[in-house]
Protein backbone atom coordinates (compact mmCIF):
# COMPACT_ATOMS: atom_id res chain seq x y z
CA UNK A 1 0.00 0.00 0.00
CA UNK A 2 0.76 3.85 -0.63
CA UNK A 3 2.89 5.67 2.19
CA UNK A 4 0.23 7.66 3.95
CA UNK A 5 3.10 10.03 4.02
CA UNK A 6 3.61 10.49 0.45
CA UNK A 7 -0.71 10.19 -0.33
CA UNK A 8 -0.93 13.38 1.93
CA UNK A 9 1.76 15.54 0.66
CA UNK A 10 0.50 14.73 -2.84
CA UNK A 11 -2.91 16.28 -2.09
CA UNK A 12 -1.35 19.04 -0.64
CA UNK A 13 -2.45 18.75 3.18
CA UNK A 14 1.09 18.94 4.28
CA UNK A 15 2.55 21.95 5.82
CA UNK A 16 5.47 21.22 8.72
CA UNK A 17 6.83 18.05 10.16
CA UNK A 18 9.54 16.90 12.73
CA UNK A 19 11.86 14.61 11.69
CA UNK A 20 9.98 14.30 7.98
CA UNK A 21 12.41 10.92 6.78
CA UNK A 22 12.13 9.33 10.12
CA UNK A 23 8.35 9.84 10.34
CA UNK A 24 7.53 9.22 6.48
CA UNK A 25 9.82 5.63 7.36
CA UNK A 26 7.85 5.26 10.50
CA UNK A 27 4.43 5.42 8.47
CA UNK A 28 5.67 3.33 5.91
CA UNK A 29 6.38 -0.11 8.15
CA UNK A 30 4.27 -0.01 10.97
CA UNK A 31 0.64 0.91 12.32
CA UNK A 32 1.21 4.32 13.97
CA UNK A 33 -1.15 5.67 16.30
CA UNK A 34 -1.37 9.55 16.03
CA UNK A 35 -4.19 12.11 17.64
CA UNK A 36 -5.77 15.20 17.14
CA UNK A 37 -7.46 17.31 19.52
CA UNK A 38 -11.41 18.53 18.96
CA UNK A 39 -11.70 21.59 22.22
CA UNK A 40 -15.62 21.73 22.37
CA UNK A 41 -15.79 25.58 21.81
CA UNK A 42 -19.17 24.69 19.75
CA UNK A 43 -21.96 22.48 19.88
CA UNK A 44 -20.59 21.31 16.88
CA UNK A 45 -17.12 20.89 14.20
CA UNK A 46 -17.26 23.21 11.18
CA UNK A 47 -15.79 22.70 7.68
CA UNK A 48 -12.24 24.00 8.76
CA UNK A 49 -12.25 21.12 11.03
CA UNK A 50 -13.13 18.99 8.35
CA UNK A 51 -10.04 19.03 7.26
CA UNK A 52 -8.40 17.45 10.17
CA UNK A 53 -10.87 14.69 10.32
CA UNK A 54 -9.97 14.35 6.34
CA UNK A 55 -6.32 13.28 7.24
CA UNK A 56 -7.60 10.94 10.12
CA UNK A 57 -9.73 8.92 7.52
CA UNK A 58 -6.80 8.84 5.39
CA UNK A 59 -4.64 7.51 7.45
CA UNK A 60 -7.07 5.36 9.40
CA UNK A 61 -7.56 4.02 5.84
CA UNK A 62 -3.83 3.43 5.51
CA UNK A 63 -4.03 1.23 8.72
CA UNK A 64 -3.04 4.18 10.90
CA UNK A 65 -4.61 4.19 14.45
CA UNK A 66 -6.46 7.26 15.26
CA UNK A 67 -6.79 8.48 18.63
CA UNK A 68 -10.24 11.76 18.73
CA UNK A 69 -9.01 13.51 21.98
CA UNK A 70 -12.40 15.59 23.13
CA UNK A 71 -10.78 18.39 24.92
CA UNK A 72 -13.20 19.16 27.69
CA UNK A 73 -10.23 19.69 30.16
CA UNK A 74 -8.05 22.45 27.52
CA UNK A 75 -11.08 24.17 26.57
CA UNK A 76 -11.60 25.27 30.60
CA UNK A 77 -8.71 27.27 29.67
CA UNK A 78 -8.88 28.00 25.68
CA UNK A 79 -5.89 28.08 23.34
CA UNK A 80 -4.76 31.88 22.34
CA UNK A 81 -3.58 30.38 19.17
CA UNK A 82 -4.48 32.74 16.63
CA UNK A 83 -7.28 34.42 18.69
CA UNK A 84 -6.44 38.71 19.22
CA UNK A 85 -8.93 38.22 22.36
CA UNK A 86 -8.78 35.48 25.75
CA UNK A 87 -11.52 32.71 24.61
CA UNK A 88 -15.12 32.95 26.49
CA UNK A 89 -15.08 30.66 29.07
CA UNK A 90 -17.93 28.42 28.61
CA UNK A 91 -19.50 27.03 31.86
CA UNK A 92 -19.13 23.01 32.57
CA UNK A 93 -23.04 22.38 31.01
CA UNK A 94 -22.09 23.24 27.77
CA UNK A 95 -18.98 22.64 28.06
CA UNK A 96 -20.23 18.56 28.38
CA UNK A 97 -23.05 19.25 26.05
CA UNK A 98 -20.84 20.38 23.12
CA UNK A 99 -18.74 17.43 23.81
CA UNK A 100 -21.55 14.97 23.51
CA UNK A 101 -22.28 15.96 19.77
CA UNK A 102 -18.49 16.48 18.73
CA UNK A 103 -18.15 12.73 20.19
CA UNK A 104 -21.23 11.75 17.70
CA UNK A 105 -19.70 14.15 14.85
CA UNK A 106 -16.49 12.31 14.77
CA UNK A 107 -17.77 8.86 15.46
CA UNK A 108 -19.98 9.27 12.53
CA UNK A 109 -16.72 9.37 10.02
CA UNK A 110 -13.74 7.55 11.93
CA UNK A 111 -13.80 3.92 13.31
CA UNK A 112 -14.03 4.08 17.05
CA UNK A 113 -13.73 0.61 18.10
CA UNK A 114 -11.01 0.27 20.33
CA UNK A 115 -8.88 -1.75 18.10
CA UNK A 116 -8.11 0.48 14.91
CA UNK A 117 -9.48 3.39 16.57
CA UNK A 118 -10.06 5.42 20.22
CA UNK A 119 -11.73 8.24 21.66
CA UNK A 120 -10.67 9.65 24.77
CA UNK A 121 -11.22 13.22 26.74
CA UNK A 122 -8.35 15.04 28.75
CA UNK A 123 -10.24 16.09 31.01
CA UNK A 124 -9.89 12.45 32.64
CA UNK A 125 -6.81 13.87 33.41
CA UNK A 126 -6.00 17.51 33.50
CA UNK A 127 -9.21 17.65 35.82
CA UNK A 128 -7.68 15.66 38.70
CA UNK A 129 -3.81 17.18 38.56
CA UNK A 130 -2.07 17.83 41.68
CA UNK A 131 -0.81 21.58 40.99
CA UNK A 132 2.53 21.12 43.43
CA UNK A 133 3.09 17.65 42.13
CA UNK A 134 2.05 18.75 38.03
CA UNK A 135 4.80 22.08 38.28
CA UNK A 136 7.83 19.76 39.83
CA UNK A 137 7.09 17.04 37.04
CA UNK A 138 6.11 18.87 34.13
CA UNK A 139 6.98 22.59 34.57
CA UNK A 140 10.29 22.04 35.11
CA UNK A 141 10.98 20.81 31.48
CA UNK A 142 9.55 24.02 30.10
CA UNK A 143 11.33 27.05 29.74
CA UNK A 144 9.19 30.37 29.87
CA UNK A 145 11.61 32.17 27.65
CA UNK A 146 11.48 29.41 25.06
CA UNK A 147 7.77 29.76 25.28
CA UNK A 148 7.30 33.54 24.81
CA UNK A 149 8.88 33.15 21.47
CA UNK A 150 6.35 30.84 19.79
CA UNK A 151 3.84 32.56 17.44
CA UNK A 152 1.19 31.97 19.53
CA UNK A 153 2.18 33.95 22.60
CA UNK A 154 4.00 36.79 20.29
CA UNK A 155 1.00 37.85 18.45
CA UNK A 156 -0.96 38.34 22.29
CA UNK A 157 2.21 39.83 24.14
CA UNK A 158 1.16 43.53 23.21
CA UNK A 159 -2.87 43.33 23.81
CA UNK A 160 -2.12 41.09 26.74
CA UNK A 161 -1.75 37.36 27.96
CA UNK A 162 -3.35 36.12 31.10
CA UNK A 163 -1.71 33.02 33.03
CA UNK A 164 -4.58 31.32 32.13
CA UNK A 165 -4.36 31.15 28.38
CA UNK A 166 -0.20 30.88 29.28
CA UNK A 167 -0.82 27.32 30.90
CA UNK A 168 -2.35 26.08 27.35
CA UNK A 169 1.15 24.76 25.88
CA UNK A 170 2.04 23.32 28.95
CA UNK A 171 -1.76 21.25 28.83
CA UNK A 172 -1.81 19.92 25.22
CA UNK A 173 1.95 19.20 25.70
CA UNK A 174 1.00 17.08 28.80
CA UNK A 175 -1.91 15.66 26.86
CA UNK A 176 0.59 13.60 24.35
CA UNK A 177 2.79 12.60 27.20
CA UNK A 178 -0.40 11.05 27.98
CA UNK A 179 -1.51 9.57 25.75
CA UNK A 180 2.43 8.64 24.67
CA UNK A 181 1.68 6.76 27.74
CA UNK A 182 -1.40 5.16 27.49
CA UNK A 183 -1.75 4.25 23.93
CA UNK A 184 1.45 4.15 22.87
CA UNK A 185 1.00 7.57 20.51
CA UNK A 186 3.65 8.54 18.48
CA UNK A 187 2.35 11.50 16.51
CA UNK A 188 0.27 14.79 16.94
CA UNK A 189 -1.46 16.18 14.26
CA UNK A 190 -3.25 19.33 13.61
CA UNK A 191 -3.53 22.36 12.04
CA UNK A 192 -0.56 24.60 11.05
CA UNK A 193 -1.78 27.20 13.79
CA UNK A 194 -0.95 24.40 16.26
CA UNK A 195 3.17 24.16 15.10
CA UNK A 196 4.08 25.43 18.42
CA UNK A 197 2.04 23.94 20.75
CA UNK A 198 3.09 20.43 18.74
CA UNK A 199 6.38 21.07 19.43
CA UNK A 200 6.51 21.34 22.98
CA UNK A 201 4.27 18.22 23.28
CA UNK A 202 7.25 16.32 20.82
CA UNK A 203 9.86 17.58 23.77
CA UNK A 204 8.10 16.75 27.02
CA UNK A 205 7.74 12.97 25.68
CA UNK A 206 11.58 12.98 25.02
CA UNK A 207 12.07 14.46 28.16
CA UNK A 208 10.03 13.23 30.39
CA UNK A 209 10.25 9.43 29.03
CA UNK A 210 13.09 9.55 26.40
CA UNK A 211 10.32 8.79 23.89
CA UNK A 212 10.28 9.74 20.13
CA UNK A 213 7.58 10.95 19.24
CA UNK A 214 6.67 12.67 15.71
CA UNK A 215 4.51 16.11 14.95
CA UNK A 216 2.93 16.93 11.98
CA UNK A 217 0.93 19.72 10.81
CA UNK A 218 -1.40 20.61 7.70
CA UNK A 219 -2.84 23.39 5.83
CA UNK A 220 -5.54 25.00 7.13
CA UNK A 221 -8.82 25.85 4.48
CA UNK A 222 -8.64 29.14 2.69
CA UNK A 223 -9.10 30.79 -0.35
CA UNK A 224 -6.39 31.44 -3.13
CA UNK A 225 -6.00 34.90 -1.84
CA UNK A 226 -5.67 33.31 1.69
CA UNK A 227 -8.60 34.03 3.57
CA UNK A 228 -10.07 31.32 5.70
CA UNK A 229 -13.17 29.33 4.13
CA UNK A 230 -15.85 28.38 5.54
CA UNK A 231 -17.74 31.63 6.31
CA UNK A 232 -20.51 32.82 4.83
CA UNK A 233 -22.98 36.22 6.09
CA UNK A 234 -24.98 34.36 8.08
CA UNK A 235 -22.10 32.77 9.98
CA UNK A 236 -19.87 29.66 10.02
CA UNK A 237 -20.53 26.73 7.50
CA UNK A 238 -21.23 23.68 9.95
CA UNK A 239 -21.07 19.94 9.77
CA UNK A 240 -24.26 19.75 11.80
CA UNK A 241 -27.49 19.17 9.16
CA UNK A 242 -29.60 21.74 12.10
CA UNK A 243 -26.74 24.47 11.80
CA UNK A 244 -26.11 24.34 8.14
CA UNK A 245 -28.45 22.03 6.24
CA UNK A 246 -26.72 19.86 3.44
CA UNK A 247 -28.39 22.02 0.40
CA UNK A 248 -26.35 24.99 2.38
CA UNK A 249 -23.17 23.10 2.15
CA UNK A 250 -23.70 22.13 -1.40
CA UNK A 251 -24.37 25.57 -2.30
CA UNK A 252 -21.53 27.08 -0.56
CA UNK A 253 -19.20 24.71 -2.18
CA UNK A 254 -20.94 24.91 -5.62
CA UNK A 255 -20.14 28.39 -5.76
CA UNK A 256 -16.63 28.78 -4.90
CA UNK A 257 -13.76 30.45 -6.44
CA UNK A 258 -13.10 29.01 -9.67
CA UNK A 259 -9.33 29.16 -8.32
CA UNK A 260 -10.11 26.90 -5.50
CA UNK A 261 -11.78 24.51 -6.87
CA UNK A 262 -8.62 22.13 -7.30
CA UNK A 263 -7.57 23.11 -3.61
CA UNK A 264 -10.85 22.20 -2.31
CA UNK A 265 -11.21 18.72 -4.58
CA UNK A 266 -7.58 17.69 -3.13
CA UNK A 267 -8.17 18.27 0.71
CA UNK A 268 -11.78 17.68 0.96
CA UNK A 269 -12.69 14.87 -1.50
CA UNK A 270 -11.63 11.27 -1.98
CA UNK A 271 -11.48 11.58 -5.19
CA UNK A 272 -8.23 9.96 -7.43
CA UNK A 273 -5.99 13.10 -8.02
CA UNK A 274 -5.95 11.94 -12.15
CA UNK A 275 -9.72 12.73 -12.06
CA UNK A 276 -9.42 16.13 -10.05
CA UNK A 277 -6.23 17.10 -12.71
CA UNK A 278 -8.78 16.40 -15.45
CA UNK A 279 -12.04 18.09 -14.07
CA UNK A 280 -9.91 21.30 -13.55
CA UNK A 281 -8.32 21.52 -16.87
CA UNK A 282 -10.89 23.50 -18.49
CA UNK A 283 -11.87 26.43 -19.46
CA UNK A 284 -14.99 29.24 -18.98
CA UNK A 285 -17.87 28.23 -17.34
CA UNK A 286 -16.93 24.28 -17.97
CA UNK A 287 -15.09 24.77 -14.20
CA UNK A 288 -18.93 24.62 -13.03
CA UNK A 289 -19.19 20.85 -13.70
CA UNK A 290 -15.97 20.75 -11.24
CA UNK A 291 -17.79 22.82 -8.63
CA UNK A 292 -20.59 20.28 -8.95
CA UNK A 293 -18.59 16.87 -8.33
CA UNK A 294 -17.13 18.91 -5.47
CA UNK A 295 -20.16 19.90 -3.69
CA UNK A 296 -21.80 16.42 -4.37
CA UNK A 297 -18.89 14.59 -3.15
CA UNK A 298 -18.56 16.79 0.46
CA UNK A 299 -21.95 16.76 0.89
CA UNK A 300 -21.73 13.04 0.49
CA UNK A 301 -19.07 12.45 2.80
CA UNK A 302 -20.56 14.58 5.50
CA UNK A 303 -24.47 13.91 5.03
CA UNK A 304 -24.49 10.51 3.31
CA UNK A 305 -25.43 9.96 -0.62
CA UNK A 306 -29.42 10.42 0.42
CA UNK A 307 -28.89 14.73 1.77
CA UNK A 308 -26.31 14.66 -1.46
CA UNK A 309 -29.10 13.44 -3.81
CA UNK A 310 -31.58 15.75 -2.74
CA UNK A 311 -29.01 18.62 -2.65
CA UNK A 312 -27.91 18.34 -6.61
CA UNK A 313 -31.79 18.12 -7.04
CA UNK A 314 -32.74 21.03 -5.72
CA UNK A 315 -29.94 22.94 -7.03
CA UNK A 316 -30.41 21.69 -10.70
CA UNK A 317 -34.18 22.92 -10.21
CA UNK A 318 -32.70 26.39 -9.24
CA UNK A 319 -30.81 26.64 -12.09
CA UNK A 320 -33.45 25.56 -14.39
CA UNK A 321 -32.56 21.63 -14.80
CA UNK A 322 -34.83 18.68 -13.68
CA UNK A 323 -34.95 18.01 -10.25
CA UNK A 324 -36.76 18.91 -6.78
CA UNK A 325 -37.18 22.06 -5.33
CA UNK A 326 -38.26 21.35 -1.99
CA UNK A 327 -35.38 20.22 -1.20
CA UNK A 328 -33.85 23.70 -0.74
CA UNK A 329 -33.94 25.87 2.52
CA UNK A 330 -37.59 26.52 2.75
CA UNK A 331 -39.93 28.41 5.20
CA UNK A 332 -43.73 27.51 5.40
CA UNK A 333 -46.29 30.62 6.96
CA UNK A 334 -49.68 31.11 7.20
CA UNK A 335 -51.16 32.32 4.04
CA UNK A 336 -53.31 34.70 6.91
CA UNK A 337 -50.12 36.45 6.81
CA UNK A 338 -50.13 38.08 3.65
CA UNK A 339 -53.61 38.15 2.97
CA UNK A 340 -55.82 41.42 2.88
CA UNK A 341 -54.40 44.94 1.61
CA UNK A 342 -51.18 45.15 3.58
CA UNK A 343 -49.68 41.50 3.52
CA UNK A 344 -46.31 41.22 5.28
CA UNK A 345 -43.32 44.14 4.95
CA UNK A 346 -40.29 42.56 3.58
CA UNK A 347 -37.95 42.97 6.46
CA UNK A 348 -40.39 41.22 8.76
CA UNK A 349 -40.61 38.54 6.08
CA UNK A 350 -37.17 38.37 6.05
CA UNK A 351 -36.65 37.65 9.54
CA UNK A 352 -39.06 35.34 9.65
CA UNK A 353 -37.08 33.36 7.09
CA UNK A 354 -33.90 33.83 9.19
CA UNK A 355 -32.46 35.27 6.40
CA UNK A 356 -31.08 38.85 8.42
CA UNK A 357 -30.00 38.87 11.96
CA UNK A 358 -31.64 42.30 12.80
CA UNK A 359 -34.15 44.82 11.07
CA UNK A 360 -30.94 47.14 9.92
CA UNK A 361 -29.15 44.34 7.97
CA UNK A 362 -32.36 43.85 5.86
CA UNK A 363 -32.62 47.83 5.41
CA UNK A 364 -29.02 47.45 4.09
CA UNK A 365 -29.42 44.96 2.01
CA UNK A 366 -32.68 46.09 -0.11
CA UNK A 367 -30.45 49.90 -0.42
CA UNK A 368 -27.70 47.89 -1.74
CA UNK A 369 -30.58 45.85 -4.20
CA UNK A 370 -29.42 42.50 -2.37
CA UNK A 371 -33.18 40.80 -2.04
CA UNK A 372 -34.89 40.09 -4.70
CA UNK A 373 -38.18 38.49 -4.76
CA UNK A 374 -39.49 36.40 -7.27
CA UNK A 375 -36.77 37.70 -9.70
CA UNK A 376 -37.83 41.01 -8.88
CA UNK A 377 -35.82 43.30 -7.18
CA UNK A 378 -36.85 44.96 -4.06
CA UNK A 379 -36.45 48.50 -4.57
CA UNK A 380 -37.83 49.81 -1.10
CA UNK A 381 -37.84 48.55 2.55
CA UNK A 382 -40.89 49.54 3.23
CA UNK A 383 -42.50 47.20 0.28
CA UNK A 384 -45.44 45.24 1.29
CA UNK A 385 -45.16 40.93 -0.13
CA UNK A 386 -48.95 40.16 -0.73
CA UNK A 387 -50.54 36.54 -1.55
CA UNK A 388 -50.16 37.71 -5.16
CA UNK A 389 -46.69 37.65 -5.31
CA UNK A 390 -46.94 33.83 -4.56
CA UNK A 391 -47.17 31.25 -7.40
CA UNK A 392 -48.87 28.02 -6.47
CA UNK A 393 -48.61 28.57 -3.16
CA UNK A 394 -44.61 29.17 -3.22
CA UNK A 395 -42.23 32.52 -3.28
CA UNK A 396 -38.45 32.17 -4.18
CA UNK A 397 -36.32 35.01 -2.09
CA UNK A 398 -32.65 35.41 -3.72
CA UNK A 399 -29.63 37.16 -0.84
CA UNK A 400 -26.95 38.54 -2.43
CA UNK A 401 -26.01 36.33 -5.46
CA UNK A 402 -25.74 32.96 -3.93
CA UNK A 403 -28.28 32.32 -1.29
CA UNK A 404 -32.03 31.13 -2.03
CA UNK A 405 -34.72 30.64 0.24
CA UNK A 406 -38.55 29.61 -0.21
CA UNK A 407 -41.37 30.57 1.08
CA UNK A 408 -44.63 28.26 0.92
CA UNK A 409 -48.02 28.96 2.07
CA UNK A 410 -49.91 26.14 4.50
C-alpha cells in the first residue's frame, strides 16, 4: 500500500513536520497511532475542522490508528492560538453538552472501536492534577523564555496574555505525554496554527520518558488569496445538518472560487488526483461541472449519498434543470399572513425566514438591491409581499447572489 506520508503531501495537506524521513519511514512499516485534539468551543465541528478529520480517515484508511481527543479539560482554559482576544469561558453544562455531539460528529466518520481506533477526553486527566506535584514534574521541562517566542504567545504579548491562556502549551503538551503513555501515541497532528504547541508536546515525551515521538501539521482551508473558508454572512458553514443544512453546504461549495476549486477537490474529496487534474483543466464556465462533483462529493461524505441526492436536485431545479425544489432551505407561513391589503413588509418577512440577523441588515441589504423576490428586485424597505406575489402557493427570495430561500403557504 501507498505511504500515507507520500498520499498526503501529494494532495497538498502537508505543511510542517519533525523529523519528515524518520516519520515518512515510521508510516511506511508499521501501524502508527497519532491524535488530534477537537476543544468543544461549539456544539458542533465546522468545515475547517473537516479538514483534520480528512487526514484521520486517510490515514485510518492506511491502517493508521487514530486516537479523537475531546478536549473538555483544555477548553476550561482556551488556546490563544491565533485568537487577538482570551476565549469565552464556557460554563461546565455546555462545556459537556458540546462534547456529547463532537463525540457523535467524529464517530460518525472515523472507526471508534477500540482496536483500529479510540476516543478519549483530557479532562480524565488535566481535571484531577495535583498543581505542586504537576509544576515539579512537568513545569520544570519548560522554559518560559522558550515559550514567549512561539507565534502563539508573540501575536498576544502587546494586547495582553493572562496566566490562564499561558498554561495552554504546557496542557496539550501534557496531553501527548499522555496519551504517549497510554496508547502508545507517536504522533500529533493538527492544524498549522498548532506548530508550536506540537512542538513542545514532541519535547516533554523525550524528556520526560526519552520517547520519540513525531509532529505533523497541515494546511488549514482558505481561499487562493488566503482568507479562511468556511464563512458565509450568516455565519460559520457547519457539519451539523440543524446548523447548516446539506443544500447549504452544497451551495456554498458549488459556488466557490473558480481558483479553488482544485484546492478544495484535493483536501476535501476522496477523489483519485488523475480525475481532479482532469475536471480542472478547463476552461470558462466548464469549471462549473468541477464545482458540482465537489459539492456532491462533500456533501456526500458529510451527510451521506441520500442529503447529497436531494441537494444536486434542488440545485439543478434552481438553475433551471430537472430536479426537486423542496429540497432547498424553505420556510412555510400562514397564508393569513399576507392576505388582505397590507400583507407582510419585507424585512419582517425576512426575519421570519432567518435570512437577516436584525431589522438594519435587511434595510441594508434592499439599499444595496441584495433581495430580490421572485426575480424582482426589491427597490424599497418599506414594500409590502402580498398573496399575489406567490405562485402556487410558493415565493423564491434570492440574498446577495448565492443564497435562495422559499417561502410556501400552508
Amino acid at each position: 500500500m501507498e505511504n500515507v506520508f507520500d498520499v498526503l503531501k501529494a494532495r497538498g495537506f502537508i505543511e510542517q513536520a519533525t523529523h519528515e524521513e524518520e516519520l515518512r519511514e515510521l508510516l511506511g512499516k508499521e501501524s502508527v497511532t497519532f491524535y488530534i485534539g477537537f476543544d468543544p468551543t461549539a456544539d458542533s465541528l465546522h468545515i475547517g475542522h473537516f479538514i483534520q478529520i480528512m487526514v484521520m480517515m486517510h490515514m485510518q484508511r492506511h491502517g493508521h490508528k487514530p486516537i479523537a481527543l475531546v478536549g473538555d479539560g483544555t477548553v476550561k482554559v482556551g488556546d490563544p492560538s491565533g485568537k487577538t482576544e482570551m476565549r469565552q469561558m464556557l460554563v461546565y453544562d455546555t462545556i459537556n453538552a458540546n462534547a456529547a455531539k463532537i463525540k457523535r460528529q467524529l464517530q460518525n466518520h472515523l472507526t471508534i472501536d477500540g482496536v483500529s481506533g479510540f476516543m478519549d477526553n483530557n479532562a480524565k486527566w488535566l481535571d484531577h492534577l495535583n498543581y505542586i506535584e504537576f509544576l515539579r514534574e512537568i513545569g520544570s521541562k519548560f522554559s518560559v523564555n522558550r515559550m514567549l517566542s512561539a507565534e502563539c504567545f508573540k501575536s498576544r504579548l502587546e494586547r495582553g496574555l493572562s496566566f490562564l491562556e499561558f498554561n495552554y502549551m504546557i496542557m496539550q503538551a501534557y496531553d501527548f505525554l499522555e496519551l504517549y503513555r497510554r496508547y502508545n501515541c507517536k504522533m500529533q497532528l493538527g492544524g498549522n496554527d498548532q506548530w508550536s504547541n506540537i512542538l513542545a508536546g514532541v519535547e516533554l515525551v523525550r524528556k520526560a520518558d526519552q520517547g520519540e515521538v513525531f509532529g505533523l501539521t497541515f494546511k488549514l482551508l482558505t481561499t487562493s488569496d488566503g482568507r479562511k473558508m468556511g464563512k458565509t454572512e450568516a455565519g460559520a458553514i457547519w457539519i451539523d445538518p440543524e446548523k447548516t443544512s446539506p443544500y447549504e453546504l452544497f451551495q456554498y461549495f458549488r459556488n466557490v472560487e473558480d481558483a479553488d476549486v482544485e484546492n478544495c477537490l484535493r483536501l476535501l474529496t476522496f477523489l483519485p488526483l488523475e480525475e481532479i487534474e482532469s475536471l480542472v483543466q478547463v476552461e470558462g464556465s466548464e469549471i462549473n461541472k468541477a464545482k458540482e462533483i465537489l459539492a456532491y462529493e462533500i456533501t456526500n461524505t458529510i451527510h451521506g449519498k441520500d442529503e447529497a441526492d436531494k441537494a444536486l436536485a434542488a440545485a439543478r431545479a434552481l438553475f433551471g434543470n430537472s430536479g426537486d425544489l423542496a429540497e432547498m432551505p424553505t420556510t412555510e407561513m400562514a397564508a393569513a399572513d399576507f392576505a388582505g391589503g397590507d400583507g407582510m413588509n419585507i424585512v419582517d418577512l425576512l426575519m421570519a425566514a432567518g435570512l437577516i440577523s436584525s431589522k438594519g441588515e435587511g434595510r441594508r441589504l434592499i439599499a444595496q438591491k441584495g433581495i430580490t423576490l421572485g426575480g424582482e428586485v426589491v427597490e424599497s424597505h418599506e414594500t409590502s409581499v402580498g398573496a399575489d406575489r406567490f405562485e402556487d402557493g410558493a415565493l423564491m427570495i434570492r440574498k446577495g447572489k448565492k443564497i435562495y430561500h422559499r417561502i410556501v403557504l400552508k
